[in-house]
N, C-alpha and C. Protein backbone atom coordinates (compact mmCIF):
# COMPACT_ATOMS: atom_id res chain seq x y z
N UNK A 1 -87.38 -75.86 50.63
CA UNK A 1 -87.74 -74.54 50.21
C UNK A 1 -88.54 -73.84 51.28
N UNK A 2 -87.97 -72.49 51.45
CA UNK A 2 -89.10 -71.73 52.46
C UNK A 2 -90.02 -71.11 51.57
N UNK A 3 -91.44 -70.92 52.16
CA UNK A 3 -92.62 -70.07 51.36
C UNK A 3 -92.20 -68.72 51.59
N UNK A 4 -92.62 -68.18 50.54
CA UNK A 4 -91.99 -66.80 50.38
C UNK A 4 -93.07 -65.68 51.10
N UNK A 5 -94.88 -66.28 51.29
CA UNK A 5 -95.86 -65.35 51.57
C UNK A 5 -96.34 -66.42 52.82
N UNK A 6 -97.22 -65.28 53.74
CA UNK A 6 -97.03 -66.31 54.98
C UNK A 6 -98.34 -66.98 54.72
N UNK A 7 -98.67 -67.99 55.84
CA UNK A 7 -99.55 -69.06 55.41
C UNK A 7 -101.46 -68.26 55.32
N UNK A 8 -101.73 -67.16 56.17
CA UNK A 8 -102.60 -66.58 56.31
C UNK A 8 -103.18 -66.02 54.48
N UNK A 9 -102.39 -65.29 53.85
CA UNK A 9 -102.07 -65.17 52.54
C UNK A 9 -102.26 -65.88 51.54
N UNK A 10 -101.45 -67.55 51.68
CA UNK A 10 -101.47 -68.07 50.64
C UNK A 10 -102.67 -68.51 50.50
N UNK A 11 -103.19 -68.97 52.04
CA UNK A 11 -104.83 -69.12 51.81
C UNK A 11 -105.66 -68.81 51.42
N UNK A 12 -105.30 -68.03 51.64
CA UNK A 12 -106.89 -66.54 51.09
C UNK A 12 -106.75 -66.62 49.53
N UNK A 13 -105.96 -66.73 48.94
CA UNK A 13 -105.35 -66.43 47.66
C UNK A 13 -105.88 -67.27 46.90
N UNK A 14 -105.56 -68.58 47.70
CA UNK A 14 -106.47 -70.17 47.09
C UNK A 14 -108.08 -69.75 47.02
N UNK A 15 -108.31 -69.33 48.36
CA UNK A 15 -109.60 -69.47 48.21
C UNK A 15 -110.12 -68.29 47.01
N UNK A 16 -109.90 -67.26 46.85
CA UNK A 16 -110.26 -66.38 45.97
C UNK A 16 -109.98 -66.92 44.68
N UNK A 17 -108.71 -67.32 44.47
CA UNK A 17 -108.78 -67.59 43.20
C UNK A 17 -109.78 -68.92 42.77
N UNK A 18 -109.85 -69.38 43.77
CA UNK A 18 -110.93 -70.51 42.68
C UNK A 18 -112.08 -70.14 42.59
N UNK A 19 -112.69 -69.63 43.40
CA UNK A 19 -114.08 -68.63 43.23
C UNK A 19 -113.49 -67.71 42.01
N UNK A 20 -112.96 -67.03 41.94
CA UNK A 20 -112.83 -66.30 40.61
C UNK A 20 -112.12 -67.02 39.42
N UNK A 21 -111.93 -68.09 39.31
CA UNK A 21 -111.59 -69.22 38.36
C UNK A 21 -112.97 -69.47 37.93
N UNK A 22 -114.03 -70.18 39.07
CA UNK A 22 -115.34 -70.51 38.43
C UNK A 22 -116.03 -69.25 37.63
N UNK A 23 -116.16 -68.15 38.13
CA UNK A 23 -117.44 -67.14 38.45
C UNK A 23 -117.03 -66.94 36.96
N UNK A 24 -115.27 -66.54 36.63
CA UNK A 24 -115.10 -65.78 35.38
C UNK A 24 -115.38 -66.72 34.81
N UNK A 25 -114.66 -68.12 34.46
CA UNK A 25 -115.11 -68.78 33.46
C UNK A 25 -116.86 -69.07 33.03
N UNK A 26 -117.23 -68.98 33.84
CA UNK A 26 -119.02 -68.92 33.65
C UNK A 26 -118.82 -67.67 32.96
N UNK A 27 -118.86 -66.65 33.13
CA UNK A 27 -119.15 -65.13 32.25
C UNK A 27 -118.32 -65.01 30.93
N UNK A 28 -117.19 -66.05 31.02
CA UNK A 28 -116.81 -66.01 30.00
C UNK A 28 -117.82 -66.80 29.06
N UNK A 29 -117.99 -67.71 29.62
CA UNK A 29 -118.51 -68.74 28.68
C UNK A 29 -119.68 -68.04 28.25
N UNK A 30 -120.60 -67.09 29.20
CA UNK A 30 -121.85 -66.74 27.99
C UNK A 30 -121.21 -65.59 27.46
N UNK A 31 -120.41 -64.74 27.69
CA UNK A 31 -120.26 -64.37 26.44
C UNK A 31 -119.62 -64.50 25.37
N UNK A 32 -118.61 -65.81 25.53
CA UNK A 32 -118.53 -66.31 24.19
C UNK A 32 -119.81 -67.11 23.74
N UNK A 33 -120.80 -67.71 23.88
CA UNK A 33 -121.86 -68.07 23.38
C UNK A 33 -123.03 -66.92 23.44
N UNK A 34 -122.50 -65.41 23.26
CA UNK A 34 -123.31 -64.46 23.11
C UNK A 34 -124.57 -64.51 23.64
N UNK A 35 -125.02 -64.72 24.81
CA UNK A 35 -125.94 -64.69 25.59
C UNK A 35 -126.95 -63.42 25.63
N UNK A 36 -127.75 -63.77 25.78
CA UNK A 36 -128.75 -62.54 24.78
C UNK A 36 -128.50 -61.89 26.77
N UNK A 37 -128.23 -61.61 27.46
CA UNK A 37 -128.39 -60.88 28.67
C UNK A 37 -127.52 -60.51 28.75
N UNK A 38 -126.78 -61.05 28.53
CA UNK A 38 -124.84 -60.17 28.54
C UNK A 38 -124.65 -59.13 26.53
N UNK A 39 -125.28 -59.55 25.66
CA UNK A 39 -124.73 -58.66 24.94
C UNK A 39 -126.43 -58.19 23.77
N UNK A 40 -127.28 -58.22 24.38
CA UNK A 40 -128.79 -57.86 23.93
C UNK A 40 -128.91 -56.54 23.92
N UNK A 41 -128.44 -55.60 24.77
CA UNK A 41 -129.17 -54.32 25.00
C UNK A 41 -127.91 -53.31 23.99
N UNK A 42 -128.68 -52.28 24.04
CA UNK A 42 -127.36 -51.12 23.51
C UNK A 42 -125.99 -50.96 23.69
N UNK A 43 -126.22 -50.89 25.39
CA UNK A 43 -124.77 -50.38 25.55
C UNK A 43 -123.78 -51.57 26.56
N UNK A 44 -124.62 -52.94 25.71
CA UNK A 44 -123.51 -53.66 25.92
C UNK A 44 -122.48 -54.21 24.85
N UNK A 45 -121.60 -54.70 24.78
CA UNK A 45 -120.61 -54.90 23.70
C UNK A 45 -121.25 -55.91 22.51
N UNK A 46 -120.88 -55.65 21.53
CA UNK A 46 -121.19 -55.69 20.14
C UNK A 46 -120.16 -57.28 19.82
N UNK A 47 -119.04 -57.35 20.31
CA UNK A 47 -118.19 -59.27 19.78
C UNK A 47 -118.16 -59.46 21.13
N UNK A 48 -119.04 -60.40 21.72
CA UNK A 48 -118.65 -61.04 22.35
C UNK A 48 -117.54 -61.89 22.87
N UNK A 49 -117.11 -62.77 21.91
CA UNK A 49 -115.92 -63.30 21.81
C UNK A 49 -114.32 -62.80 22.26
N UNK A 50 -114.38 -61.30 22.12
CA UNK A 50 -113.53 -60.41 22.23
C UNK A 50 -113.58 -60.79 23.87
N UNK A 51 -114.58 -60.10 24.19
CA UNK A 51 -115.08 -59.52 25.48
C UNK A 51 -114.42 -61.35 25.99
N UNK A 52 -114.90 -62.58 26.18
CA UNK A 52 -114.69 -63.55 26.45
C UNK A 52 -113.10 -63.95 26.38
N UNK A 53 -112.01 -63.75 25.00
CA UNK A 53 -110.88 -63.74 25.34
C UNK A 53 -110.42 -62.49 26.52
N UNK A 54 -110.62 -61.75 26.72
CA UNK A 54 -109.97 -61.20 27.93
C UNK A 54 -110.20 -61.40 29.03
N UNK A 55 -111.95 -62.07 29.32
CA UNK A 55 -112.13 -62.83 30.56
C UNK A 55 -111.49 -64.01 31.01
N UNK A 56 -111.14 -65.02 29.50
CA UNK A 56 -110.10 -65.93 29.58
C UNK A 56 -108.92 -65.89 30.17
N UNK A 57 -108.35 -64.92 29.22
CA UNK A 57 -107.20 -63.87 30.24
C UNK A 57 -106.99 -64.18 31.35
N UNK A 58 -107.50 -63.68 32.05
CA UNK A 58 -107.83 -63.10 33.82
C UNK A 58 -107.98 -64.31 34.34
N UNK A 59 -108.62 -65.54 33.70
CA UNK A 59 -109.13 -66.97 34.11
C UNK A 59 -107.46 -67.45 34.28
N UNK A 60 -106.60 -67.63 32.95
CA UNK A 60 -105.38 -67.94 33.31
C UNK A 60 -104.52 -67.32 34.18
N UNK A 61 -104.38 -66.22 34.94
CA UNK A 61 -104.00 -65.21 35.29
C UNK A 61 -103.91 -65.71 37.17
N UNK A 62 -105.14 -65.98 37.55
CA UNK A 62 -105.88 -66.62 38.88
C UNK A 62 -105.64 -67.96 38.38
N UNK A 63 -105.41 -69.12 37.99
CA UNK A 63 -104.83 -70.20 37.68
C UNK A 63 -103.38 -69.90 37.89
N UNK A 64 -102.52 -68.98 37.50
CA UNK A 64 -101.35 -69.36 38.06
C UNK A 64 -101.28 -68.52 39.58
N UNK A 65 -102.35 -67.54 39.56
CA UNK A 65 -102.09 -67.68 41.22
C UNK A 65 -102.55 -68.73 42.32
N UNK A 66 -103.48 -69.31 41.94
CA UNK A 66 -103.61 -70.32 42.53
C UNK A 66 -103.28 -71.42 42.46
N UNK A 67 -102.19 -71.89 41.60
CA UNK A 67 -100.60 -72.97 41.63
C UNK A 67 -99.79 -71.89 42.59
N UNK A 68 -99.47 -70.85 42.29
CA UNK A 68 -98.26 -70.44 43.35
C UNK A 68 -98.68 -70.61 44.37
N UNK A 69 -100.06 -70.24 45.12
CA UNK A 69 -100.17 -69.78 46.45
C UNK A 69 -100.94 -71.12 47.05
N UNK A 70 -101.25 -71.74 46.19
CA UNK A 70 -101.29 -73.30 46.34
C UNK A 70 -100.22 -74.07 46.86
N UNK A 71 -98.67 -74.05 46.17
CA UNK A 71 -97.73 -74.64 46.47
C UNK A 71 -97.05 -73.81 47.86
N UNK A 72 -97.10 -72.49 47.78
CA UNK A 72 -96.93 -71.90 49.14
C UNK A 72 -97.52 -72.38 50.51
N UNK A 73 -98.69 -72.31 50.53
CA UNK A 73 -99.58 -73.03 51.57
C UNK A 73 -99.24 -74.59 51.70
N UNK A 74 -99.11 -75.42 50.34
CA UNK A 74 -98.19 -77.06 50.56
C UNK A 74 -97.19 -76.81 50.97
N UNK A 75 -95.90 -75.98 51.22
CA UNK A 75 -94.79 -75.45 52.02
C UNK A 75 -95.02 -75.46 53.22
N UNK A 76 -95.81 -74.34 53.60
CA UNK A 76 -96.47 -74.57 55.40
C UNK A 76 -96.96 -75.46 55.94
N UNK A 77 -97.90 -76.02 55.12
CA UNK A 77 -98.29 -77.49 55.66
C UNK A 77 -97.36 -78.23 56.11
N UNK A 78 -96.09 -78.67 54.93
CA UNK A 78 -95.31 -79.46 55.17
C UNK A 78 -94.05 -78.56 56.33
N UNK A 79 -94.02 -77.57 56.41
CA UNK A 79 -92.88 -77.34 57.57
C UNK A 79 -93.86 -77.34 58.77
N UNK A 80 -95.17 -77.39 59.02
CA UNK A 80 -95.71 -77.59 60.09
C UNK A 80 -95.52 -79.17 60.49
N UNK A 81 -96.13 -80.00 59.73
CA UNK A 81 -96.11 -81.34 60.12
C UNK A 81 -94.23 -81.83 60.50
N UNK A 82 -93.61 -81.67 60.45
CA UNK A 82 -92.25 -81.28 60.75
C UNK A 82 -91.50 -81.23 62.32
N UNK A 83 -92.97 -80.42 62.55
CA UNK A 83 -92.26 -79.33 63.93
C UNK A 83 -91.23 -78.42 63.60
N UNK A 84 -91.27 -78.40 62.52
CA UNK A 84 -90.24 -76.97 62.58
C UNK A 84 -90.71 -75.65 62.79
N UNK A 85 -89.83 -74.53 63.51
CA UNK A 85 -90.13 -73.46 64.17
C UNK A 85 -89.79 -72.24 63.25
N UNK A 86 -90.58 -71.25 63.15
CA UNK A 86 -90.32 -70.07 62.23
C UNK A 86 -90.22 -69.09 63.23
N UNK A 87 -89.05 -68.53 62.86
CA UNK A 87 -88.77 -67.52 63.90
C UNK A 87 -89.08 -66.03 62.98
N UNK A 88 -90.07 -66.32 62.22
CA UNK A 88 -90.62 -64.82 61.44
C UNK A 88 -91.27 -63.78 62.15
């Protein structure tokens, strides 16, 4: 199989998404355990939980980008170790 995004890309992609895999799931998590700093004041949201399934969301969302651009970057790896030549 050739990678479809070049190797500069798939990297970056990894690296972002797991930083935003951790960061959201932390914010998710207090506000599904309604964290008096995330939902204490006025004009922050009233169900937490709500607010937490859509951060979930976004958590699965960056999980499958970081399987695709994961397995993209294992593509380059493996046509590098190879010696094979990309004439892109």
């Amino acid at each position: 199989m050739k990678p479809v995004v070049s190797a500069l890309n798939a990297w970056s992609c990894v690296v972002i998404s797991f930083f935003a895999i951790i960061i959201l799931s932390i914010l998710g998590s207090l506000f599904k355990s309604n964290h008096h700093s995330f939902t204490g004041s006025e004009g922050s949201p009233e169900d937490g939980a709500a607010v937490a399934g859509s951060i979930f969301t976004a958590v699965i969302v960056y999980a499958a980008f970081f399987v695709f651009c994961g397995f993209q970057a294992y593509l380059h790896t493996r046509a590098n170790r190879r010696g094979a030549i990309s004439l892109n």
